[in-house]
Protein backbone atom coordinates (compact mmCIF):
# COMPACT_ATOMS: atom_id res chain seq x y z
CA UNK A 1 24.99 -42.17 11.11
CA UNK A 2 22.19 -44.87 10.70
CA UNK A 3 20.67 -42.93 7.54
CA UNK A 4 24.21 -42.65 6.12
CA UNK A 5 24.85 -46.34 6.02
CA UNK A 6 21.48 -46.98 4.95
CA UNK A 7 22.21 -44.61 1.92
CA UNK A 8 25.73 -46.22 1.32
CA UNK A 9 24.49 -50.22 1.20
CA UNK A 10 21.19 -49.37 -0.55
CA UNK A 11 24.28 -47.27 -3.52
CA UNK A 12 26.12 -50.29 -3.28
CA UNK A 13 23.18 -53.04 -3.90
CA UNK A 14 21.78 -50.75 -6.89
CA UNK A 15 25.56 -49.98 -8.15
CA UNK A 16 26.34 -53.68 -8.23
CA UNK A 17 23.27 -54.19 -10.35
CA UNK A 18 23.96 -55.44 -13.91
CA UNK A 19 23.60 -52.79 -16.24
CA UNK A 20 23.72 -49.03 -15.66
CA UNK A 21 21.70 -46.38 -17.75
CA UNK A 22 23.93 -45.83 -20.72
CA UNK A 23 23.66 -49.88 -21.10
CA UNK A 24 20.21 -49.19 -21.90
CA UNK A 25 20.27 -45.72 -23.32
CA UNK A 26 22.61 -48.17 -26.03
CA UNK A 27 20.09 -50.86 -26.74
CA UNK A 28 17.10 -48.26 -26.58
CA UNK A 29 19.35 -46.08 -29.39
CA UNK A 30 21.23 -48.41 -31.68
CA UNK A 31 23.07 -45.27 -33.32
CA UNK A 32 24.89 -45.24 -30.59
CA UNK A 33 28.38 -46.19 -30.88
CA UNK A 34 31.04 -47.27 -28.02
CA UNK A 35 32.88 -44.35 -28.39
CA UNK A 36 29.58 -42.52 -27.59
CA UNK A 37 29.20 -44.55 -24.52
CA UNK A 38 32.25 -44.27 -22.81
CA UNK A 39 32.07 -40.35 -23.43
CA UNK A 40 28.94 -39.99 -21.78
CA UNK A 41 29.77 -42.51 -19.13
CA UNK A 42 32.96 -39.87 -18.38
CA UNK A 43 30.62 -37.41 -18.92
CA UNK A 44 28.18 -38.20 -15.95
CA UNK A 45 30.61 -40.14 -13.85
CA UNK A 46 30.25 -43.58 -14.21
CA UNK A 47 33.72 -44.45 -15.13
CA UNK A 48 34.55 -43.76 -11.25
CA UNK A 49 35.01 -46.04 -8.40
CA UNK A 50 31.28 -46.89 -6.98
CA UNK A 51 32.94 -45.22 -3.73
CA UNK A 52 33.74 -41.78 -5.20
CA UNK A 53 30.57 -41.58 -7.11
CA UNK A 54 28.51 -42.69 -3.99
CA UNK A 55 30.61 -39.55 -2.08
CA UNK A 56 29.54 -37.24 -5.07
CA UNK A 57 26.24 -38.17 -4.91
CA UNK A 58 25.74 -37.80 -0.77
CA UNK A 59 27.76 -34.58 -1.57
CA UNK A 60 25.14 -33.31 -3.96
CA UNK A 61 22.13 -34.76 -1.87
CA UNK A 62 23.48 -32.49 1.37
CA UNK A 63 23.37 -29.43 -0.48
CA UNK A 64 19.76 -30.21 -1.67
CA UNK A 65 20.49 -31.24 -5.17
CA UNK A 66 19.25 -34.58 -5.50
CA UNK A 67 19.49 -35.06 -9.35
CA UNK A 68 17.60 -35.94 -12.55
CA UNK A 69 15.14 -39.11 -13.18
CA UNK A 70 16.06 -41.00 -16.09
CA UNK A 71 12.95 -42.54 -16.66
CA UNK A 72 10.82 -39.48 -16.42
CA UNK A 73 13.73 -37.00 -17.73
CA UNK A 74 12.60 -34.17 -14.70
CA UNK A 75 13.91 -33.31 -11.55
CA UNK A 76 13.11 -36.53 -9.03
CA UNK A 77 11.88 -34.23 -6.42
CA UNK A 78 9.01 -33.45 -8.92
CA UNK A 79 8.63 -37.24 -9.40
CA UNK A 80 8.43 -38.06 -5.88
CA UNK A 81 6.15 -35.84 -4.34
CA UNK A 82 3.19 -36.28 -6.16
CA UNK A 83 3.54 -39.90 -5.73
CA UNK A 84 4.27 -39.54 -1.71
CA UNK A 85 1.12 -37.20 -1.70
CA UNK A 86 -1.39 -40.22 -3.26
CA UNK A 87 0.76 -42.45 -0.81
CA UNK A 88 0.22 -40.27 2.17
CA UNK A 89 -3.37 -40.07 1.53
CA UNK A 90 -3.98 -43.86 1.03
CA UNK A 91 -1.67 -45.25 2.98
CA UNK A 92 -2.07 -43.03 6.16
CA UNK A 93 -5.84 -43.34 5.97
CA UNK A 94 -5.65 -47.13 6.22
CA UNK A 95 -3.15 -46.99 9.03
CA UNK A 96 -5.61 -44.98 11.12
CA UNK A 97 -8.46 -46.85 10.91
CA UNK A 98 -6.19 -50.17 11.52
CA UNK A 99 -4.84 -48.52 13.89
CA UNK A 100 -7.75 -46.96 16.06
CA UNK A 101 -10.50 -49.85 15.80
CA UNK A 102 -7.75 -52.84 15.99
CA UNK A 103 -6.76 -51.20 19.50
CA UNK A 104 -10.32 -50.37 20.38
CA UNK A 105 -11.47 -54.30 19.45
CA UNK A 106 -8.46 -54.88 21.24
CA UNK A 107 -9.43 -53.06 24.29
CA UNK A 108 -12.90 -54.47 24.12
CA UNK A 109 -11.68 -58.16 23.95
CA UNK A 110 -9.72 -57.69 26.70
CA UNK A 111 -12.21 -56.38 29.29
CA UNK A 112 -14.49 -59.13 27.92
CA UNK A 113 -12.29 -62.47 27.74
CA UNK A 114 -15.58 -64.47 27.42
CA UNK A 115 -18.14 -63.14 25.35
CA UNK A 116 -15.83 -60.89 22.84
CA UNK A 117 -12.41 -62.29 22.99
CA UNK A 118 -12.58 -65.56 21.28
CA UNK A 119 -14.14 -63.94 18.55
CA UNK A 120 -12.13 -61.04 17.85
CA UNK A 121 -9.18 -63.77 18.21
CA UNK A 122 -10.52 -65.38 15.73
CA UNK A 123 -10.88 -62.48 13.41
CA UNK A 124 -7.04 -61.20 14.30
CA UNK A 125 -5.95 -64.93 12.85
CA UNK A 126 -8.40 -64.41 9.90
CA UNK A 127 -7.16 -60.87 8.62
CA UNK A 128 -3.46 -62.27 9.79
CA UNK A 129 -3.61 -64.87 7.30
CA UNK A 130 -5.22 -63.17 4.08
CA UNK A 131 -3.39 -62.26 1.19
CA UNK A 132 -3.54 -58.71 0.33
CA UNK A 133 -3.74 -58.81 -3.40
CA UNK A 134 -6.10 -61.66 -2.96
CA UNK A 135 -8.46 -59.65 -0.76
CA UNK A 136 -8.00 -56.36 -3.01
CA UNK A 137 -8.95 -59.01 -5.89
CA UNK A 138 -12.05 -60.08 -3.86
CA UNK A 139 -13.30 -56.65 -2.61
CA UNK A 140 -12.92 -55.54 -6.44
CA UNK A 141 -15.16 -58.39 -7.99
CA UNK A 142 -18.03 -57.87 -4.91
CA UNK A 143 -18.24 -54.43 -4.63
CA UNK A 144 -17.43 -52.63 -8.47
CA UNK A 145 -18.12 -55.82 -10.27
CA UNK A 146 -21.11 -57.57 -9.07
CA UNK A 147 -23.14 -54.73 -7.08
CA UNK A 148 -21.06 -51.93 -9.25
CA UNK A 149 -21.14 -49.70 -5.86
CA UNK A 150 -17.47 -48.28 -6.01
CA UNK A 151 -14.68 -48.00 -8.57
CA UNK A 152 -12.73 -51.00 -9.35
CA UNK A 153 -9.51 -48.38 -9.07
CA UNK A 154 -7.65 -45.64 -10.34
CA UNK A 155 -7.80 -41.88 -9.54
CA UNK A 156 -10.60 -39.65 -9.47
CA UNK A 157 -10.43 -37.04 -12.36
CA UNK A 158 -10.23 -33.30 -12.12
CA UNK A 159 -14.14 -32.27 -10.29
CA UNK A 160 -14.87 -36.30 -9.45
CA UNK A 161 -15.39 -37.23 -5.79
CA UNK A 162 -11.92 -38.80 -4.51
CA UNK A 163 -13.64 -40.83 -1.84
CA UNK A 164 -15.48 -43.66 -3.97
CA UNK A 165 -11.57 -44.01 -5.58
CA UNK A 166 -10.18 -44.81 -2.04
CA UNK A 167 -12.76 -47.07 -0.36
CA UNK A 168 -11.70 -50.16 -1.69
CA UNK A 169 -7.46 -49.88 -1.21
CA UNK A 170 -8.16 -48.50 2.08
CA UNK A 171 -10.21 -51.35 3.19
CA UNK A 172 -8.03 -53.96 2.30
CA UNK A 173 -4.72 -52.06 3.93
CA UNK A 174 -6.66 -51.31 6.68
CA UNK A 175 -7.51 -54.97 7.25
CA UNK A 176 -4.16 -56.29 6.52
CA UNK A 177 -2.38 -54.32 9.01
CA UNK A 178 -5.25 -54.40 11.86
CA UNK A 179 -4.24 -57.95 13.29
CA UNK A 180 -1.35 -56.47 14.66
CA UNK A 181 -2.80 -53.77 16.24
CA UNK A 182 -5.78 -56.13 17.75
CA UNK A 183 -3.46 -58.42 18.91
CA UNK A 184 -0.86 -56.39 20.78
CA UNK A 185 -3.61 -54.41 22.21
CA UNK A 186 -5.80 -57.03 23.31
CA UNK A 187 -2.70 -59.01 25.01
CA UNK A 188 -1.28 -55.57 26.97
CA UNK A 189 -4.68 -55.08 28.25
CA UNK A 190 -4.99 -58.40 29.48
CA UNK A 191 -1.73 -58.42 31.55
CA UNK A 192 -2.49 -54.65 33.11
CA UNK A 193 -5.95 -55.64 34.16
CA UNK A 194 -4.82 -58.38 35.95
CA UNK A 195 -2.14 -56.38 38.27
CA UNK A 196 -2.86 -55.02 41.81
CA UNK A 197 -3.06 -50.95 40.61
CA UNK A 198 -6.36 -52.37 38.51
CA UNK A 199 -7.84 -53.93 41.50
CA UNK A 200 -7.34 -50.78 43.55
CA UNK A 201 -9.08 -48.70 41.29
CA UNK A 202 -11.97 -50.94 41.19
CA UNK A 203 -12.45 -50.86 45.11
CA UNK A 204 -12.56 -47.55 45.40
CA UNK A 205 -15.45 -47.63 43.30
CA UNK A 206 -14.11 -46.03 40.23
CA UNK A 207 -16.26 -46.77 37.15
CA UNK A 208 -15.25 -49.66 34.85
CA UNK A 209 -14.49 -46.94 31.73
CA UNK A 210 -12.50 -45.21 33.96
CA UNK A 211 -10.00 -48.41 34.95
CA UNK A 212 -9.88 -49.23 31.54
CA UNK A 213 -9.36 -46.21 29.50
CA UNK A 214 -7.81 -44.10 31.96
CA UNK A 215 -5.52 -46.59 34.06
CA UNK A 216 -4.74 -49.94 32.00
CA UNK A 217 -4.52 -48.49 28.37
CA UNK A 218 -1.77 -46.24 28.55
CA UNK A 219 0.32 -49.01 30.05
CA UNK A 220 -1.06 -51.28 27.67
CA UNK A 221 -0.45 -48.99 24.73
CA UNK A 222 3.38 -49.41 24.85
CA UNK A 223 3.92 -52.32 22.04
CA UNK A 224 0.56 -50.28 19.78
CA UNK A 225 2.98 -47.17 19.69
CA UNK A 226 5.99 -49.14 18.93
CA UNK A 227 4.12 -50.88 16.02
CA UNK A 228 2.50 -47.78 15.17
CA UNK A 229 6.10 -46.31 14.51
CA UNK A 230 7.36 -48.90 12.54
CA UNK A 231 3.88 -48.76 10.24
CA UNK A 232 5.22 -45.23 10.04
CA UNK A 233 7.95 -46.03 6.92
CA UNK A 234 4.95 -47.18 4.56
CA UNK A 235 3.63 -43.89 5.11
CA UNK A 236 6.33 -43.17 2.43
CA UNK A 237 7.56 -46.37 1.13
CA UNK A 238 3.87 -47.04 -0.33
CA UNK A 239 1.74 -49.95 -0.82
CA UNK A 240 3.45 -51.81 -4.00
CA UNK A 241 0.88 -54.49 -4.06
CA UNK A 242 -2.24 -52.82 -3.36
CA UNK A 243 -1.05 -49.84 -5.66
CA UNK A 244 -0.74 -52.85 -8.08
CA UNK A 245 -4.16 -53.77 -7.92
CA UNK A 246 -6.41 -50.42 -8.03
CA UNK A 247 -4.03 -48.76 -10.40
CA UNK A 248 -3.31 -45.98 -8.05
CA UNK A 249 0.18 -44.09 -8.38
CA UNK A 250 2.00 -44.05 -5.18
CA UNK A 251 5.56 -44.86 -3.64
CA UNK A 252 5.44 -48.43 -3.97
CA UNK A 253 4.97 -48.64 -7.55
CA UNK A 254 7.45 -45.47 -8.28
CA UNK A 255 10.13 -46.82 -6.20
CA UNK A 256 10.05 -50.20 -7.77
CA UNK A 257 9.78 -48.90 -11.55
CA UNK A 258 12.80 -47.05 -10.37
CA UNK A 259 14.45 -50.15 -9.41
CA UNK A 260 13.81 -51.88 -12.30
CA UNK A 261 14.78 -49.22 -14.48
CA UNK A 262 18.51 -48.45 -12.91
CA UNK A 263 16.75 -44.92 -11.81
CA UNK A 264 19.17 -44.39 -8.69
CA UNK A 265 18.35 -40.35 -8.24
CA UNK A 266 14.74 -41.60 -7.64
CA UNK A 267 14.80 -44.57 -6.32
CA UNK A 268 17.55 -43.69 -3.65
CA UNK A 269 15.19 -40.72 -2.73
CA UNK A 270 12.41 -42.57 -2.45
CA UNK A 271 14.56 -45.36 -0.08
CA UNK A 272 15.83 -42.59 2.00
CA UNK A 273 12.62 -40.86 2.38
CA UNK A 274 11.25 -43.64 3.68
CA UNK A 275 14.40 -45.28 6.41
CA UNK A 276 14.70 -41.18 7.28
CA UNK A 277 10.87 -41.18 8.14
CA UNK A 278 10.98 -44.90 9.65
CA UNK A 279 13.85 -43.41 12.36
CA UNK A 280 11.64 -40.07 13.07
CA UNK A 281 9.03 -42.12 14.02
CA UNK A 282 10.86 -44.86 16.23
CA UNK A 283 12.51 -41.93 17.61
CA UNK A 284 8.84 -40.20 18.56
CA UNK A 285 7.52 -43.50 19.85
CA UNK A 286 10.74 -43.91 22.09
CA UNK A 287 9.46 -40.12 23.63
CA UNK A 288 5.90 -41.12 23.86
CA UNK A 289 6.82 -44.60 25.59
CA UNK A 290 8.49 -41.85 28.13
CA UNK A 291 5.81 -40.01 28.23
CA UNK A 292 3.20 -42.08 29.42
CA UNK A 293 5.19 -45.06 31.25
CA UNK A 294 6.46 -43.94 34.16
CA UNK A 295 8.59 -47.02 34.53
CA UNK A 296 10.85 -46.16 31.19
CA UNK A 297 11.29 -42.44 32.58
CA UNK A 298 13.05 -44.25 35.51
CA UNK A 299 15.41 -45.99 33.72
């Protein structure tokens, strides 16, 4: 039910866009006449109500046909998954690392509020509050620019190493989305080690790794799994921005072009794709939350 209204509002905001794609097959072709235009607008459907046409096209999209691109003029399926491939590969790779060392800095803050935590406060606030293109901009200029260590973007050709290609978008979506992770992690851990189950397990003489790792974090982990699942939709939605910069085809980029070009096939499969994937997730991190909580399993 969610995924069908998503479908229907995100038809309605691109169907009450000005222009459709005969408007600008007719100022791309001048020979064009009116009478050609309305006979191909009959032709395809667009001389329907946006409600019938939105019920054709769900209709079609159930039964696994999910149309044409106009600005590519082949299937959108074969559009869209080479893009969410590149996305899935950038994209995921950033959220993991974000992911895994913001929680383990977390972690680490947490079980030392003096030395570490001030610090890696500090550094949450600092990657919070950095631009990404301006970062992408930065790490481009330092490290293919100046020292000429890494690509500046793109893809790599057909034999080249990929990994050179992906060091520098990585690092800058890993760093803009590790605050969050930090953060969350570092303030769960502090509020578990301070409860009475914590200072059981340290008098019977379990080792400090042990309370940590094997007693606060799971408890702790609650809002990181939550956040983890809503990071989940760019897995498929793409990076626009940082796609921007390196000159790397992904989601982002092909579901704005599609946007901006009137492209609904595409660009409503690339939408769905990604609220579809955004719900799986939520809906996994609502079973994990189960899983390891024992206090949502009673509820």
């Amino acid at each position: 039910m969610t995924l069908a209204i998503v479908s229907a509002l995100t038809w309605l905001a691109m169907g009450l866009m000005p222009g459709d794609p005969l408007d600008l097959a007719m100022l791309a072709d001048p020979a064009l006449t009116a009478a050609d235009v309305e006979r191909l607008r009959a032709l395809h459907g667009l001389d329907r109500p946006l409600h019938r046409r939105y019920l054709a096209w769900a209709g079609a999209v159930l039964r696994g046909e999910f149309g044409f691109s106009r600005l590519y003029a082949v299937p959108a399926a074969a559009v869209l998954w080479p893009a969410l491939g590149g996305t899935l590969v950038l994209v995921g790779s950033a959220l993991v690392i974000a992911g895994v060392l913001g929680t383990a800095l977390g972690v680490l803050a947490a079980a030392r509020p003096r030395r570490i935590a001030p610090l890696v406060d500090a550094l949450a606030v600092l990657m919070q509050s950095t631009p990404t293109f301006w970062l992408g901009i930065m790490l481009i200029i330092i490290f293919a620019v100046t020292l000429g260590w890494l690509p500046a973007g793109g893809t790599a050709e057909r034999g080249q190493n990929p990994l050179p290609f992906l060091v520098l978008p990585v690092a800058t979506l890993a760093a803009a989305n590790m605050a969050a992770y930090l953060r969350h992690a570092m303030a769960g851990m502090q509020g578990e080690l301070g409860r009475d189950y914590i200072r059981t397990a340290r008098m019977k003489g379990l080792p400090e790794r042990a309370v940590i790792w094997r007693h606060a974090f799971p408890n702790a982990a609650i809002p990181v799994v939550t956040i983890a699942a809503l990071d989940a939709g760019a897995l498929v939605s793409g990076a626009l921005v940082t796609e921007t910069i390196f000159a790397r085809p992904g989601m982002g980029k092909l579901i704005y072009d599609a946007v901006m070009g009137n492209d609904y096939n595409l660009a409503l499969l690339g939408l769905l794709l990604a609220a579809l994937v955004t719900m799986l997730a939520t809906l996994a991190a609502d079973i994990i939350q189960r899983l390891i909580d024992p206090r949502v399993r009673a509820v």
